[in-house]
C-alpha atoms as a PDB file:
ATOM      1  CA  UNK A   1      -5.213  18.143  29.547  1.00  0.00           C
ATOM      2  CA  UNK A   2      -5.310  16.660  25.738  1.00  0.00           C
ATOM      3  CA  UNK A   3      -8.282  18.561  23.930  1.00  0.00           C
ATOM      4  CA  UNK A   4      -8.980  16.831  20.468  1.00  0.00           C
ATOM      5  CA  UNK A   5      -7.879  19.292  17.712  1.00  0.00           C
ATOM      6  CA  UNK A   6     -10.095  21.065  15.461  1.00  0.00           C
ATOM      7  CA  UNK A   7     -10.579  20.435  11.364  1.00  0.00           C
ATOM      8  CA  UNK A   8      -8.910  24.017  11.305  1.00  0.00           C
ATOM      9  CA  UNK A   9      -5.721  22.753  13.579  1.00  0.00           C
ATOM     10  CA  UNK A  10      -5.768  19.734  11.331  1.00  0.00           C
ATOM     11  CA  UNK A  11      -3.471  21.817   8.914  1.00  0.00           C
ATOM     12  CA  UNK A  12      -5.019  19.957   5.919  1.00  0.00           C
ATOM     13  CA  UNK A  13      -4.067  20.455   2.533  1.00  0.00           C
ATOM     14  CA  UNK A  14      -5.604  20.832  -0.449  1.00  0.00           C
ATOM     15  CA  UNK A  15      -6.221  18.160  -2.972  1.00  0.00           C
ATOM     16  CA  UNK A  16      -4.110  20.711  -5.594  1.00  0.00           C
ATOM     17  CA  UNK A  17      -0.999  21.140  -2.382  1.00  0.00           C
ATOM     18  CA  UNK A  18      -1.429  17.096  -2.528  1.00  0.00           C
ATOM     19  CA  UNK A  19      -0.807  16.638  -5.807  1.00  0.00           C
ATOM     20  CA  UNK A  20       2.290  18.981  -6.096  1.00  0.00           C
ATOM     21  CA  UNK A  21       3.293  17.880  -2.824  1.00  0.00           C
ATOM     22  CA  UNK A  22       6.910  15.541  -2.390  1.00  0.00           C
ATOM     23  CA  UNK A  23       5.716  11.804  -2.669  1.00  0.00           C
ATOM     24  CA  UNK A  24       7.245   8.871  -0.194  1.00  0.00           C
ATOM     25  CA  UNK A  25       9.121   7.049  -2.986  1.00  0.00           C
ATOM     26  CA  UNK A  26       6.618   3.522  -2.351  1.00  0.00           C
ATOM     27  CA  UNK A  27       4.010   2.193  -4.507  1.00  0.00           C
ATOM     28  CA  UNK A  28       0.942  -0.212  -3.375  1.00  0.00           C
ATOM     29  CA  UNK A  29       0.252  -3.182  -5.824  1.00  0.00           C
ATOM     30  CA  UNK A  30      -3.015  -4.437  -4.653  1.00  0.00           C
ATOM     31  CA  UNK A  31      -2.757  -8.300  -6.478  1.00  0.00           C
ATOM     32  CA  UNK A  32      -6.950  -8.873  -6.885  1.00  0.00           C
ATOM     33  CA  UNK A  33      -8.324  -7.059  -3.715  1.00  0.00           C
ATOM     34  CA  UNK A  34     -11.810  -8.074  -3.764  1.00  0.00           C
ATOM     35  CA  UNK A  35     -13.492  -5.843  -1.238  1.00  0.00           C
ATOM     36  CA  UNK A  36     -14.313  -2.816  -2.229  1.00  0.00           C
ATOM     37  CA  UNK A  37     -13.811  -1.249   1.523  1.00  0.00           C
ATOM     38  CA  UNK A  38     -10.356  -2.631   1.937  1.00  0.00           C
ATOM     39  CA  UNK A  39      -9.642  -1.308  -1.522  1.00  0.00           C
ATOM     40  CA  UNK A  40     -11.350   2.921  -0.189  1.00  0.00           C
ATOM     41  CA  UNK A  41      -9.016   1.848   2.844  1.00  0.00           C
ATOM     42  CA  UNK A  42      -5.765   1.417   1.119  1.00  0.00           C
ATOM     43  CA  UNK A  43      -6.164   4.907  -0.590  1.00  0.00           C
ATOM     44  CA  UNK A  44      -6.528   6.486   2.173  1.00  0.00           C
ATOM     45  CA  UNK A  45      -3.993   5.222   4.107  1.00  0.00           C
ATOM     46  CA  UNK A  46      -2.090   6.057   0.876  1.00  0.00           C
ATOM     47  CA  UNK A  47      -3.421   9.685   1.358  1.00  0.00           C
ATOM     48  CA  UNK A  48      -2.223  10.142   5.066  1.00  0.00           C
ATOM     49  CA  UNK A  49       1.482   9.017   4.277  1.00  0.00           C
ATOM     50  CA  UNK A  50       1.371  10.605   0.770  1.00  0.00           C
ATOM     51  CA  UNK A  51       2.458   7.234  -1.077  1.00  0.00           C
ATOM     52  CA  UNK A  52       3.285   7.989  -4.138  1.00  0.00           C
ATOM     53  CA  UNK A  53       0.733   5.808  -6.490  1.00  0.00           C
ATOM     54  CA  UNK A  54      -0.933   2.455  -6.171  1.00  0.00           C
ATOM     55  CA  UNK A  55      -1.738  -0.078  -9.047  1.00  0.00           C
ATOM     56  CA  UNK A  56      -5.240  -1.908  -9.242  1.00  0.00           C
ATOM     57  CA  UNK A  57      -4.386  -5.107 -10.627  1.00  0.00           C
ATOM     58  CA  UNK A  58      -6.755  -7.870 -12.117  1.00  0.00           C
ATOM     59  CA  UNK A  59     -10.120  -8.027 -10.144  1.00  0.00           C
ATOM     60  CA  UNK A  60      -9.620  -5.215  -8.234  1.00  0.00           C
ATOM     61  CA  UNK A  61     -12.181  -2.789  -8.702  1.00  0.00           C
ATOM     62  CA  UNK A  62     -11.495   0.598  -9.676  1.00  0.00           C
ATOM     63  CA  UNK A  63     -12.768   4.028  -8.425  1.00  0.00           C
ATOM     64  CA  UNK A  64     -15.320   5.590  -9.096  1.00  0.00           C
ATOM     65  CA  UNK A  65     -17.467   3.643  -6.880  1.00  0.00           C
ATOM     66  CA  UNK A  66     -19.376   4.240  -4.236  1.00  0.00           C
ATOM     67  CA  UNK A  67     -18.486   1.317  -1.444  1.00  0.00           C
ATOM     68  CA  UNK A  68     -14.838   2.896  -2.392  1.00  0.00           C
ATOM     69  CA  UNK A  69     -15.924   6.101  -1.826  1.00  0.00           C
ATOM     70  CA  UNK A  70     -17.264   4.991   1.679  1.00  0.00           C
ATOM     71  CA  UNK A  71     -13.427   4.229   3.010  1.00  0.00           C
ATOM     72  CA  UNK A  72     -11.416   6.005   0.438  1.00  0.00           C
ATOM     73  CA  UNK A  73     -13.372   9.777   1.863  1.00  0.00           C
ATOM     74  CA  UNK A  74     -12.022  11.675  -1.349  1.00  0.00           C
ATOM     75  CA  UNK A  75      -8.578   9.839  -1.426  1.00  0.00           C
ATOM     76  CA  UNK A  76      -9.298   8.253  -4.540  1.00  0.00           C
ATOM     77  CA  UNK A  77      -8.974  12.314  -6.097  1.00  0.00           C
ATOM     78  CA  UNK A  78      -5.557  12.794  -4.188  1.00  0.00           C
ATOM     79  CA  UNK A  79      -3.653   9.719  -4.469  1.00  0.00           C
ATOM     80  CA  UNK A  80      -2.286   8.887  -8.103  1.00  0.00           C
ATOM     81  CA  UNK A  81      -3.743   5.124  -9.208  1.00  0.00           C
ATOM     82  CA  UNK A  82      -3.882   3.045 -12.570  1.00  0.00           C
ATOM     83  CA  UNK A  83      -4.997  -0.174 -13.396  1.00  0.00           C
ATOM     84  CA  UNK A  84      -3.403  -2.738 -14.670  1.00  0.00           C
ATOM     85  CA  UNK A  85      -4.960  -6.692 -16.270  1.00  0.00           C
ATOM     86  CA  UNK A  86      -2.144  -8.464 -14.213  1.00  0.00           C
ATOM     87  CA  UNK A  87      -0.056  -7.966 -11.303  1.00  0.00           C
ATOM     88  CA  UNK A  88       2.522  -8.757 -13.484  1.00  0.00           C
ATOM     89  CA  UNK A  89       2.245  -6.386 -15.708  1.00  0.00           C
ATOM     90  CA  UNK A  90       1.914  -3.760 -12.968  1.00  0.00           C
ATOM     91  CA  UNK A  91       5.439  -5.536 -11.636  1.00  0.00           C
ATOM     92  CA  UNK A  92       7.549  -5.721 -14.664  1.00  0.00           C
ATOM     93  CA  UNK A  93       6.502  -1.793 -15.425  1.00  0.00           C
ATOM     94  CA  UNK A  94       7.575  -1.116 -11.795  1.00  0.00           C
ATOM     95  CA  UNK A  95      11.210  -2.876 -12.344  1.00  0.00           C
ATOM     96  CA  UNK A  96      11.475  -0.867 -15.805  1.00  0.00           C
ATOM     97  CA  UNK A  97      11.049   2.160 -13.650  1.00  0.00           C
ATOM     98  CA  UNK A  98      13.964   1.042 -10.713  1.00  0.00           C
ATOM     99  CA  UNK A  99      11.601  -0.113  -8.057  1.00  0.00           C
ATOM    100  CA  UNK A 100      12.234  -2.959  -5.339  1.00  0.00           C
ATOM    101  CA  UNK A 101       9.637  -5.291  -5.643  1.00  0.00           C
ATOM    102  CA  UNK A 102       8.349  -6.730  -1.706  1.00  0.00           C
ATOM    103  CA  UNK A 103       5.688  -8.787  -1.637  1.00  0.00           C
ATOM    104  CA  UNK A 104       3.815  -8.955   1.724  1.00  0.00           C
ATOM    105  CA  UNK A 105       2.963 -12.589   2.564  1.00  0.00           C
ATOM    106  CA  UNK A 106       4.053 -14.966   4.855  1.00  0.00           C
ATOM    107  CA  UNK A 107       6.561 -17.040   3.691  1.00  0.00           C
ATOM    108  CA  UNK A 108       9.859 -19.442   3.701  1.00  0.00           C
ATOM    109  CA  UNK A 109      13.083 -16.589   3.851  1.00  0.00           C
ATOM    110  CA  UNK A 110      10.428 -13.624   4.723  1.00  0.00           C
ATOM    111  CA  UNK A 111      12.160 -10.784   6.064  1.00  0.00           C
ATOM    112  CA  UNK A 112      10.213  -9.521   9.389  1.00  0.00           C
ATOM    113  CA  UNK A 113       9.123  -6.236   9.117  1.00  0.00           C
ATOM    114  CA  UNK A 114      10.780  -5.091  12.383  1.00  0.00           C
ATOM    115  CA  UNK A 115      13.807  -6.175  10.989  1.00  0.00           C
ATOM    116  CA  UNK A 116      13.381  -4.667   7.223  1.00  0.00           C
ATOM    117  CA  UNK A 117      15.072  -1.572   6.434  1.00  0.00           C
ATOM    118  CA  UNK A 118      15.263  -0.219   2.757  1.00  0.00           C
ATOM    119  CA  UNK A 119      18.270   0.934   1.438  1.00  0.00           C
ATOM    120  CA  UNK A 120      19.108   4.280   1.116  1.00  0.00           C
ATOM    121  CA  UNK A 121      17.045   6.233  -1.646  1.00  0.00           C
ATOM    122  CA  UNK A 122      15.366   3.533  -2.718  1.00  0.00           C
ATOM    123  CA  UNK A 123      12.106   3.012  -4.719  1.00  0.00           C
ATOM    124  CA  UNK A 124       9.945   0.416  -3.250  1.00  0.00           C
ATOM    125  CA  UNK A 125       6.928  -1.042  -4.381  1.00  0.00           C
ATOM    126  CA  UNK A 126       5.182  -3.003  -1.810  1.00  0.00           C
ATOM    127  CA  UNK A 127       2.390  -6.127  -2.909  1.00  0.00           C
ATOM    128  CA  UNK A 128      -0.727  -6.655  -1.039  1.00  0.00           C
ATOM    129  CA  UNK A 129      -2.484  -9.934  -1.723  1.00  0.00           C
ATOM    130  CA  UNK A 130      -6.142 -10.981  -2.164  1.00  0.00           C
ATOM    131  CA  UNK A 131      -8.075 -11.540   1.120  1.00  0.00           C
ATOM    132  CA  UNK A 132      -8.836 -15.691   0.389  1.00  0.00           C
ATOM    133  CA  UNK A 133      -5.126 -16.508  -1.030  1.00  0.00           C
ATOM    134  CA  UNK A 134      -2.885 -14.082  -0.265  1.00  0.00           C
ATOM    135  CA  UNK A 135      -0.330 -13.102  -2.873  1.00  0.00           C
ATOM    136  CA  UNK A 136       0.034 -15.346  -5.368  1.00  0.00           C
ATOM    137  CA  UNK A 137       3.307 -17.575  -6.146  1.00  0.00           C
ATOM    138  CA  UNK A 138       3.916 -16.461  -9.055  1.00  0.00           C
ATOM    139  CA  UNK A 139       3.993 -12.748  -8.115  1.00  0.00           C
ATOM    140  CA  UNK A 140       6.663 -13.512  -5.103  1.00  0.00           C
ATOM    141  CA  UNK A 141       8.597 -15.189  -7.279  1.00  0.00           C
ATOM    142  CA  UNK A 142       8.893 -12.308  -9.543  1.00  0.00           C
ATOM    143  CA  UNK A 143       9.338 -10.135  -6.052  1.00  0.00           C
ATOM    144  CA  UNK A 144      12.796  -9.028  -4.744  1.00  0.00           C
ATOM    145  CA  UNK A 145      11.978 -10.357  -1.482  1.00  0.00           C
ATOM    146  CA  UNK A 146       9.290 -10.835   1.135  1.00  0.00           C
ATOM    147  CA  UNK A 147       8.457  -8.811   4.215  1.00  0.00           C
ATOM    148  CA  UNK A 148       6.226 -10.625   6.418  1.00  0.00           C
ATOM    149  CA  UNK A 149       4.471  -8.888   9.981  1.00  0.00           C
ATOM    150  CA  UNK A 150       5.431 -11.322  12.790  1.00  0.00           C
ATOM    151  CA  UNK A 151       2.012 -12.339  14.497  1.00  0.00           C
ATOM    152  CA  UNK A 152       1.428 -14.385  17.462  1.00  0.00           C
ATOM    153  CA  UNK A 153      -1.885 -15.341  18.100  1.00  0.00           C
ATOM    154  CA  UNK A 154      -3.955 -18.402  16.830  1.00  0.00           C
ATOM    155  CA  UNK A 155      -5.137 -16.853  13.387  1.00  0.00           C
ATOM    156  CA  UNK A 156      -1.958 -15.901  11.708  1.00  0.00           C
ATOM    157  CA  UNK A 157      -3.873 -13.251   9.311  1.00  0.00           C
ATOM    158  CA  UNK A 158      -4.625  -9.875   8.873  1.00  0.00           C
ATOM    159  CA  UNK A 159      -7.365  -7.828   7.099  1.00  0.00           C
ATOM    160  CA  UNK A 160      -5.204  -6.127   4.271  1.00  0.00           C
ATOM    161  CA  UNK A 161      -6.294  -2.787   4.646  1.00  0.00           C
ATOM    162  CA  UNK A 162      -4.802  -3.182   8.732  1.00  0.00           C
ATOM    163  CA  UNK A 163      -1.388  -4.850   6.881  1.00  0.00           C
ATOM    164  CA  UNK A 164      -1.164  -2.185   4.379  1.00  0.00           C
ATOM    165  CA  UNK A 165      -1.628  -0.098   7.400  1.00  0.00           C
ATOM    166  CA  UNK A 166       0.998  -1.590   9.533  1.00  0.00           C
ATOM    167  CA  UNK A 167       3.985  -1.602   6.190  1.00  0.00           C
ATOM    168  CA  UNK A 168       3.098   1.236   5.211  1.00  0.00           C
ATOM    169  CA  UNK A 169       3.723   2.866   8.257  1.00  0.00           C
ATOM    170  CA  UNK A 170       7.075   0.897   8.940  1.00  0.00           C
ATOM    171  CA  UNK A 171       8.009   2.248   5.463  1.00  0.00           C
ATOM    172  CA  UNK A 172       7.207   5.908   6.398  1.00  0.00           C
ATOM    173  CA  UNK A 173       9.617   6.017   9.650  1.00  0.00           C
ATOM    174  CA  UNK A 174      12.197   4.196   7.931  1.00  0.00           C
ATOM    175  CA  UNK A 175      12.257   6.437   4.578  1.00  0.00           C
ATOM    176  CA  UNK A 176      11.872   9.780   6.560  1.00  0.00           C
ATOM    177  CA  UNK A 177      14.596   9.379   8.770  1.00  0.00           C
END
């Protein structure tokens, strides 16, 4: 018999053993995220995988906010963000620092997540798009590569908080083995 575990069994940390905790070496560039729910979602996604930091770029909005706050449930105090005017800007800090660039998107010479595997101690930043347009051109041309989910159904599109879910995860099993 499976009996759900108990907050106590949970193990959690604190939001001080977060902080000092090892980070997975992968940022999250959110390129103008609208919604305020996918944005609470991405941190805590962020949270459970202990990413290491995520950028807010252009209209993004920016905790502390309430409809954040709904999603996020306190992971906008754990997980390291800063905001940046541009995506670009966020980018061309990222590269000064040694990162990968990958934008997420779906696009000519994508590289299928399935079939993506990082090289060996890298840093990665990863680039989720807005929910309308996606990532925009410019920002995958300034991108290392792309990593695109394969999907077969009729709509071709997921909810970005579900994507950043999806990569995110991906990147986890590949870094920690």
């Amino acid at each position: 018999m499976n009996n759900k575990l108990s907050l106590k069994e949970l193990n959690r940390i604190s939001v001080e053993e977060f902080k000092e905790a090892e980070k997975l070496p992968l940022v999250i560039v959110l390129d103008n995220v609208r919604s305020m729910n996918n944005v609470g979602s991405v941190f805590r996604t962020s949270d459970a995988f202990v990413v290491e930091k995520i950028y807010l770029c252009g209209i993004t909005p920016k905790p502390p906010h309430r409809e954040i706050n709904k999603t996020a449930l306190g992971a906008t105090e754990t997980v390291q963000w800063e905001y940046t005017s541009t995506t670009q800007e966020a980018i061309s800090d990222l590269k000064q620092k040694g990162y990968k660039i990958y934008s997420i998107e779906q696009a000519t010479n994508s590289v299928k997540l399935n079939e993506f595997v990082p090289v060996k101690n890298s840093k990665i930043a990863i680039v989720m798009g807005n929910e309308v347009d996606g990532v925009d051109q410019e920002i995958i041309n300034l991108s290392d590569s792309v990593i695109e989910i394969p999907q077969y159904g009729t709509k071709h599109s997921l909810n970005i908080s579900v994507t950043t879910g999806i990569v995110v995860w991906h990147l986890f099993n590949c870094i920690k083995e």
